[in-house]
N, C-alpha and C. Protein backbone atom coordinates (compact mmCIF):
# COMPACT_ATOMS: atom_id res chain seq x y z
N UNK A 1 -29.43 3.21 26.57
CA UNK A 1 -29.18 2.94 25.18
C UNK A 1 -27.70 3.14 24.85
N UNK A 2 -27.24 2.79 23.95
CA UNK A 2 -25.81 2.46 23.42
C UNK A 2 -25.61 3.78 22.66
N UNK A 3 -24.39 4.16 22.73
CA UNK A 3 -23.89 5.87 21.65
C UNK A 3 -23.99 4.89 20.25
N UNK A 4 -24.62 6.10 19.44
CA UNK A 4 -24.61 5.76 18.09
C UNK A 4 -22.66 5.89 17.78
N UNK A 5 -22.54 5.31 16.98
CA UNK A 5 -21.22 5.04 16.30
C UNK A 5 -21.16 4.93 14.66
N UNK A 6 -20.34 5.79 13.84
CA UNK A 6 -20.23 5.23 12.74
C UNK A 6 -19.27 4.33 11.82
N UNK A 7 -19.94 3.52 11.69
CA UNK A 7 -19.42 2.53 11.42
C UNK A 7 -18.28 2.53 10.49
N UNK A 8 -18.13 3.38 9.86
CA UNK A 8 -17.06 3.62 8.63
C UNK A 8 -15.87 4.53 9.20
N UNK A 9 -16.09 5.30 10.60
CA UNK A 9 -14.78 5.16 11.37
C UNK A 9 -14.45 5.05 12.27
N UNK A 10 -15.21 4.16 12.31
CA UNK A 10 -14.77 2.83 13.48
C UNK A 10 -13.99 1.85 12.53
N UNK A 11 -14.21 1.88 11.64
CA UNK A 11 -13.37 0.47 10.81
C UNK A 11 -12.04 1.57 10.41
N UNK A 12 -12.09 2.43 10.26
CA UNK A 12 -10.66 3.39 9.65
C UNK A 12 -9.64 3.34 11.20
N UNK A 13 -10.20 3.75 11.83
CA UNK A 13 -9.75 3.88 13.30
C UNK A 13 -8.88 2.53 13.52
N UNK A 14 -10.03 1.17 13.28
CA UNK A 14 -9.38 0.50 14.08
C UNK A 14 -8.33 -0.19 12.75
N UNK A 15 -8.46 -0.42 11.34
CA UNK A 15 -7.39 -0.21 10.68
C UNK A 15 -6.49 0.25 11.03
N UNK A 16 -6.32 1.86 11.49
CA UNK A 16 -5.40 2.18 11.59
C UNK A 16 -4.52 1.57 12.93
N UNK A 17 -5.05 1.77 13.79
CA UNK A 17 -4.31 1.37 15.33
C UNK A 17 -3.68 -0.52 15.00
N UNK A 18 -4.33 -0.85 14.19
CA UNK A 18 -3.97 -2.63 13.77
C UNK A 18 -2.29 -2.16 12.65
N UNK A 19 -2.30 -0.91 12.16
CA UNK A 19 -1.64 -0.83 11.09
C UNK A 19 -0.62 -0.31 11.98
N UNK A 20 -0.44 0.57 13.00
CA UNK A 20 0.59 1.16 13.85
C UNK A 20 1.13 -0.09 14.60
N UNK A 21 0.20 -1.19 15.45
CA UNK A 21 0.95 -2.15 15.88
C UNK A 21 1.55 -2.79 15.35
N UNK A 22 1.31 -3.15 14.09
CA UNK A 22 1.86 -3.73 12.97
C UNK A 22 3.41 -3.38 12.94
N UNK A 23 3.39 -1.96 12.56
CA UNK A 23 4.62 -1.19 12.62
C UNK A 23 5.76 -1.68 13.50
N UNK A 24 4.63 -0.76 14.60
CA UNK A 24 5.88 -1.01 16.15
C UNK A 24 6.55 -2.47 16.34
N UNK A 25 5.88 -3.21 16.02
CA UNK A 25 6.48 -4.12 15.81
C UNK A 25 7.33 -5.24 15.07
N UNK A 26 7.17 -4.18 13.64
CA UNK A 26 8.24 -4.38 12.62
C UNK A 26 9.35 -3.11 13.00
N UNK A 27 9.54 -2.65 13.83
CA UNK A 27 10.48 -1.49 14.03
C UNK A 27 11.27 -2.26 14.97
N UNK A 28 10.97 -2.86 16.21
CA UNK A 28 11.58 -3.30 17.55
C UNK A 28 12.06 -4.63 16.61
N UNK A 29 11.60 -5.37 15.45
CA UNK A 29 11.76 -6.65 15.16
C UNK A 29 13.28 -6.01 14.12
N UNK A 30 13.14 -5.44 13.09
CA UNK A 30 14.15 -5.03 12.51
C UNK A 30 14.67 -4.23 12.56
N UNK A 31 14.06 -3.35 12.97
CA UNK A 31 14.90 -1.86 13.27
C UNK A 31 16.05 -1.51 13.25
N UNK A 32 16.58 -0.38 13.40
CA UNK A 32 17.88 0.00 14.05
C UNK A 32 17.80 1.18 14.73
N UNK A 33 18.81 1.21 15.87
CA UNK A 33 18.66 2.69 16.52
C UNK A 33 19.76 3.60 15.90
N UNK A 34 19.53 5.09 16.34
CA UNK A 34 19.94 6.03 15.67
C UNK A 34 21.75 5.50 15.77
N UNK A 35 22.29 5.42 17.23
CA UNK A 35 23.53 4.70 16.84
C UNK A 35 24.12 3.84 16.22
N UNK A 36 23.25 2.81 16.32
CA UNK A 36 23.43 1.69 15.32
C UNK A 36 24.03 2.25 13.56
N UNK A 37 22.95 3.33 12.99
CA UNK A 37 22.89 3.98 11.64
C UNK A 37 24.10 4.67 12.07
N UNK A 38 24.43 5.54 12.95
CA UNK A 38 25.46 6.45 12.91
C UNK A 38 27.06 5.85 12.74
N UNK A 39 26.84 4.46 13.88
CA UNK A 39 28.32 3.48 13.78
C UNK A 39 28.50 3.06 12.26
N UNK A 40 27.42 2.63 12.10
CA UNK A 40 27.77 1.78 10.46
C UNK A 40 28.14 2.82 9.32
N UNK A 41 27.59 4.06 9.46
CA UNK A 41 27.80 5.42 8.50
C UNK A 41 29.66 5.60 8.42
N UNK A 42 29.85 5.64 9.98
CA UNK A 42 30.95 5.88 10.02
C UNK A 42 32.38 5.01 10.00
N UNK A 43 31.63 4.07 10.21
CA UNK A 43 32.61 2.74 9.95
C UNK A 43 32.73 2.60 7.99
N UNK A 44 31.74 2.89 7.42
CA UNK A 44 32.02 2.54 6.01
C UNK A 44 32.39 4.04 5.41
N UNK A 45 32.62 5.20 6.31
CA UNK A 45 32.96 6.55 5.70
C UNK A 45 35.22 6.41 5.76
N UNK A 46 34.87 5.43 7.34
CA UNK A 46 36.24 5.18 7.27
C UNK A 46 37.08 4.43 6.67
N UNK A 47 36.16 2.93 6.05
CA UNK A 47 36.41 1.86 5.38
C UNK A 47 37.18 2.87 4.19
N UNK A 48 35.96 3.77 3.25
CA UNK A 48 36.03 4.25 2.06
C UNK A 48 37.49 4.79 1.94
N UNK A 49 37.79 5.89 3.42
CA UNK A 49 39.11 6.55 3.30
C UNK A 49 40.43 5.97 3.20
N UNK A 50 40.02 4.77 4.05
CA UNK A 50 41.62 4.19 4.04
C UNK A 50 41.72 3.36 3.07
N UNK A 51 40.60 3.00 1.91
CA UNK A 51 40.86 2.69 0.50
C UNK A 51 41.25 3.29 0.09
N UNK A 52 40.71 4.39 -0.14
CA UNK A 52 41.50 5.67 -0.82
C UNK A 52 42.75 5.71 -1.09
N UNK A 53 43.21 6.02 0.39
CA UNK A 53 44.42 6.26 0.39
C UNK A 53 45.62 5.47 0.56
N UNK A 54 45.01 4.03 0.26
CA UNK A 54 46.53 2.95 -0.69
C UNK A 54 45.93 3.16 -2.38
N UNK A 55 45.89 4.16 -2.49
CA UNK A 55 45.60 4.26 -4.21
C UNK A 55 46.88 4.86 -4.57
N UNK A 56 47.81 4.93 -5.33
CA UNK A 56 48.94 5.00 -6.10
C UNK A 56 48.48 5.79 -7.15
N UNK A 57 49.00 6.98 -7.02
CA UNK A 57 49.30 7.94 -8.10
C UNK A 57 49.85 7.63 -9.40
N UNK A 58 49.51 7.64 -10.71
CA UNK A 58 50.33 7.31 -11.90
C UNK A 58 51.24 8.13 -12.21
């Protein structure tokens, strides 16, 4: 005979595992890696400074 199963999480379960692939594969599709965030942080921390500093004192 077959294991009883309930049916209400079996459907949560497999929701969920449909909802994680989902993910993983909006992560690898758009994503970014931690360097990626860290270069761009620091590229527009440096952008900001060297605006800055052609600013003219009144």
């Amino acid at each position: 005979m077959a294991e009883i199963v309930n049916l209400r999480l079996a459907k949560k379960q497999a929701a969920r595992k449909a909802a994680r692939a989902k993910a993983d594969e909006n992560a690898a599709r758009f994503g970014r890696t931690k360097a990626e965030r860290d270069l761009r942080a620091a590229q527009t921390d440096k952008a900001a400074r060297d605006h800055d500093a052609h600013k003219r004192d009144p």
